[in-house]
N, C-alpha and C. Protein backbone atom coordinates (compact mmCIF):
# COMPACT_ATOMS: atom_id res chain seq x y z
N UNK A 1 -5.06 -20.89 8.02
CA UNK A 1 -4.80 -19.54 7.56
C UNK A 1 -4.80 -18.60 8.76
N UNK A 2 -3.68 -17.78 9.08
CA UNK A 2 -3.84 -17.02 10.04
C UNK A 2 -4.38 -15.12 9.38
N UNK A 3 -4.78 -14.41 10.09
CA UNK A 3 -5.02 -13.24 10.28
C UNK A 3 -3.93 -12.26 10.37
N UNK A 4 -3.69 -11.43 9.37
CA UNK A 4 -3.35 -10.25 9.98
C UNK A 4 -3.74 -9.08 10.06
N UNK A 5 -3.54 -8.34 10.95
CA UNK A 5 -4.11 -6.81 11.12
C UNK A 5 -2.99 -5.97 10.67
N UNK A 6 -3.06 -4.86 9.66
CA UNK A 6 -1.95 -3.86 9.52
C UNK A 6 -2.68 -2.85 10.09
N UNK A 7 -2.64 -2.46 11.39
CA UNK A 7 -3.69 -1.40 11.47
C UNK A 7 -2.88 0.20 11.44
N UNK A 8 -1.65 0.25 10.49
CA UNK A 8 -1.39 1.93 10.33
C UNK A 8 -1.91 2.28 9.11
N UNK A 9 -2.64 1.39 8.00
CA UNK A 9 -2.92 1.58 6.76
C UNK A 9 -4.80 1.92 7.26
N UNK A 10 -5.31 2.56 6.46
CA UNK A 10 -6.83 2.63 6.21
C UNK A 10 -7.15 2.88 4.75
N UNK A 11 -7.95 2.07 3.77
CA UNK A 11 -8.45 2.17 2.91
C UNK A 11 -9.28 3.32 2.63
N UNK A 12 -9.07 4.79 1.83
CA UNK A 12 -9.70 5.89 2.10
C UNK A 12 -8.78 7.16 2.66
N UNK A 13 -7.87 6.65 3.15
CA UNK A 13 -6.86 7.64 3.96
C UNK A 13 -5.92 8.17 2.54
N UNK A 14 -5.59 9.79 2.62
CA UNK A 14 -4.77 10.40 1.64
C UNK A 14 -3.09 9.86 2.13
N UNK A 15 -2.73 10.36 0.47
CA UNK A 15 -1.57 10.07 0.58
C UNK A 15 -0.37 10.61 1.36
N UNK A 16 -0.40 12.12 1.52
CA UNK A 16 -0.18 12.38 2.89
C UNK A 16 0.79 12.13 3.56
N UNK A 17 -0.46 11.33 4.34
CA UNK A 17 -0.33 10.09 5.52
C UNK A 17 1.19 9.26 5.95
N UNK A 18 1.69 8.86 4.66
CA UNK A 18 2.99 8.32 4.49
C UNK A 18 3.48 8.77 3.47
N UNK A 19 3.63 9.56 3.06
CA UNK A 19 3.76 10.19 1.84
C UNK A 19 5.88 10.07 1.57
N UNK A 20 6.28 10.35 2.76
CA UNK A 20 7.76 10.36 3.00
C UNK A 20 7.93 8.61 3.15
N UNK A 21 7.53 7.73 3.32
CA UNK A 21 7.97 6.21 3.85
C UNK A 21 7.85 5.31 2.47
N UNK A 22 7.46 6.18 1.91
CA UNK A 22 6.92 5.90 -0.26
C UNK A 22 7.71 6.12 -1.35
N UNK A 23 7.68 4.59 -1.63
CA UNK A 23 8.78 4.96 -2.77
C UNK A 23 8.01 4.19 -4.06
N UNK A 24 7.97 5.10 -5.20
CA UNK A 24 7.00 4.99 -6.40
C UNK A 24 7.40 3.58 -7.15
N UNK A 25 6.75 2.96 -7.28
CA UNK A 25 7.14 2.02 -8.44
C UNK A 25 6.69 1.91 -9.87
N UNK A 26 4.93 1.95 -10.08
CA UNK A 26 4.24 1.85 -11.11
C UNK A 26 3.18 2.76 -11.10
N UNK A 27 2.50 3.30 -12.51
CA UNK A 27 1.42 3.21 -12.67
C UNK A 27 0.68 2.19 -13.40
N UNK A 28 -0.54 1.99 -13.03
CA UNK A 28 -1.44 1.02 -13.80
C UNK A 28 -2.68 1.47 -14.08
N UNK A 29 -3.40 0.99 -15.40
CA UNK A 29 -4.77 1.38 -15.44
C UNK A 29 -5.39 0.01 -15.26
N UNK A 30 -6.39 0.36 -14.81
CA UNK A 30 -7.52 -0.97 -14.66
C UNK A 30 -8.24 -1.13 -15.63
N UNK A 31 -9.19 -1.66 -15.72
CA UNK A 31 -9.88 -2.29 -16.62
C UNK A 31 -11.04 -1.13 -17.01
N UNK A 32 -11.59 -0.43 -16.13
CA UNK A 32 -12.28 0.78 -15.85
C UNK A 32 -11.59 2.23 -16.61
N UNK A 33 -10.22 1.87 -16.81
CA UNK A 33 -9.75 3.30 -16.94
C UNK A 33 -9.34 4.00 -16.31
N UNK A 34 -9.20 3.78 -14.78
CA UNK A 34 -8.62 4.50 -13.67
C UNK A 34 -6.95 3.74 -13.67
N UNK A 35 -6.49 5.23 -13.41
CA UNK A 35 -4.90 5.02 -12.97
C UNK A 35 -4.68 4.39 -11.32
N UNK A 36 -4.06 3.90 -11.46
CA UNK A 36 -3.11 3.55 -9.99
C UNK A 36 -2.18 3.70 -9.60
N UNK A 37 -1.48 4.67 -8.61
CA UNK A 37 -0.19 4.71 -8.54
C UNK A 37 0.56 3.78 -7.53
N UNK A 38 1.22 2.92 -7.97
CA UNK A 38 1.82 2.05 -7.28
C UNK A 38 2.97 2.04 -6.22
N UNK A 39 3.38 2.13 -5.27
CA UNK A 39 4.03 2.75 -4.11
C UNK A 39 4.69 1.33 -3.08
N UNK A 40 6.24 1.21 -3.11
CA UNK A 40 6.61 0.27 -2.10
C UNK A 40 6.47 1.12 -0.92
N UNK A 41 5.96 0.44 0.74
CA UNK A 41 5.90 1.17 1.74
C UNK A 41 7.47 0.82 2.37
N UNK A 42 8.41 1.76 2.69
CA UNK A 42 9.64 1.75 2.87
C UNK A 42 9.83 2.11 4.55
N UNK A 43 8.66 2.58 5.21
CA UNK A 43 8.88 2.72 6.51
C UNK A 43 8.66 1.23 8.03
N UNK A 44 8.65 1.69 8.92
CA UNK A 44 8.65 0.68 9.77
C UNK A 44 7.22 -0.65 10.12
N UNK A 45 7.16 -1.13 10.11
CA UNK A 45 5.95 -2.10 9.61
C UNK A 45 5.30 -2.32 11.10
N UNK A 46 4.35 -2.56 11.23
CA UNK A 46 4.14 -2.92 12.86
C UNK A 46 3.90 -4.48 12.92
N UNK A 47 3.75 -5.39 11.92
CA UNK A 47 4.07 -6.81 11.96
C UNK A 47 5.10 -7.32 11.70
N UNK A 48 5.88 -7.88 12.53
CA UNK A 48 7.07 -8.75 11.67
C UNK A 48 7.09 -9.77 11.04
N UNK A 49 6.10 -10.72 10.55
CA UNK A 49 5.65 -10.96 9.55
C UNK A 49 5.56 -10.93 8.57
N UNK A 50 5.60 -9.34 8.12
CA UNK A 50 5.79 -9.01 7.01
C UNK A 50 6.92 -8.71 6.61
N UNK A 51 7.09 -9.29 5.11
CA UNK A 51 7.87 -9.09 4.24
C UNK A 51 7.67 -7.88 3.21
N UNK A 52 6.92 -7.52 2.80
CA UNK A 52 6.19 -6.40 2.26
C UNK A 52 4.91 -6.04 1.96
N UNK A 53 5.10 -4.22 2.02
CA UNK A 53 3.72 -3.41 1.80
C UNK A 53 3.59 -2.73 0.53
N UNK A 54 2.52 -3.31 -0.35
CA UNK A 54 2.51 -2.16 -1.63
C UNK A 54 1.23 -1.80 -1.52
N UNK A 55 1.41 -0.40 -1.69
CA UNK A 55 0.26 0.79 -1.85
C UNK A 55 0.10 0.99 -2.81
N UNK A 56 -1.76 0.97 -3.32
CA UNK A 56 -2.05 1.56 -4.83
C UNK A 56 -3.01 2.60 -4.04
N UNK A 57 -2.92 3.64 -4.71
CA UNK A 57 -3.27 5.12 -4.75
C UNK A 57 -3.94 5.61 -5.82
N UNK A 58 -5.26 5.95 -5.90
CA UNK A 58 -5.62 6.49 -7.18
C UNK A 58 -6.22 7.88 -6.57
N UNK A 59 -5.77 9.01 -7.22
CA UNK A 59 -5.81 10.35 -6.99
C UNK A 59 -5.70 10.87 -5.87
N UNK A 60 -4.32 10.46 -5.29
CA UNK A 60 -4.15 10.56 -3.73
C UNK A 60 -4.62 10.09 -2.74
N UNK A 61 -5.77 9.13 -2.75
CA UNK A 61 -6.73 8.44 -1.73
C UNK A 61 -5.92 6.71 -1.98
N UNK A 62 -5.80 6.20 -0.83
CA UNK A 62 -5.46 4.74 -0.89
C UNK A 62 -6.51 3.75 -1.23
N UNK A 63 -6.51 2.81 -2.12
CA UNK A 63 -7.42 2.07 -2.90
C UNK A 63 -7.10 0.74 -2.85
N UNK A 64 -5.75 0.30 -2.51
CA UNK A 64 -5.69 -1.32 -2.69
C UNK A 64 -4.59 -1.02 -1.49
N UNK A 65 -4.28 -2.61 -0.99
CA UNK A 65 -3.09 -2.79 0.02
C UNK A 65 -2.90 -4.15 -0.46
N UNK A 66 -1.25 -4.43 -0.89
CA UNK A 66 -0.99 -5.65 -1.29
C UNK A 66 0.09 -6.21 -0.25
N UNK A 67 0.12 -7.49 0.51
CA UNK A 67 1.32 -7.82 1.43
C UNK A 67 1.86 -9.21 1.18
N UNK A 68 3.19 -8.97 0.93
CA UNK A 68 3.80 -10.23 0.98
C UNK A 68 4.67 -10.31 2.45
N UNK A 69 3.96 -11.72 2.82
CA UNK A 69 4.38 -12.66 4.35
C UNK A 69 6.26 -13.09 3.55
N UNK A 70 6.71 -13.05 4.80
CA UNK A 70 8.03 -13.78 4.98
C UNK A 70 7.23 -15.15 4.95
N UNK A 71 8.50 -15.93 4.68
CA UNK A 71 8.26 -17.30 4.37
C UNK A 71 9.20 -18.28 5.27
């Protein structure tokens, strides 16, 4: 299993941040009751590696980071 670092994302950081490189996909509630807003990251990636970045956002603060590797 290798490692990767995305280090332009921080868990805690507002939305903001990338707010223009964001393109909406879903909301979700969790199990808790909290919404998530679900977000493809559409800007430049700093791994090439990656195949994709999805951002969940709950009340403007970043809360999850999901990545799918090229294959």
């Amino acid at each position: 299993m290798e490692d990767y670092i995305l280090d332009q994302f921080c868990i805690g950081e507002e939305f903001t941040l990338h707010e223009f490189e964001l393109e909406y996909m879903e909301t979700k509630t969790d199990k808790n009751g909290l919404d998530y807003d679900y977000f493809k990251f559409m800007g430049k990636l700093s791994n090439e590696k990656v195949k994709e970045v999805v951002l969940a956002y709950n009340c403007d603060v970043l809360r999850g980071l999901f990545v799918t590797l090229k294959s």
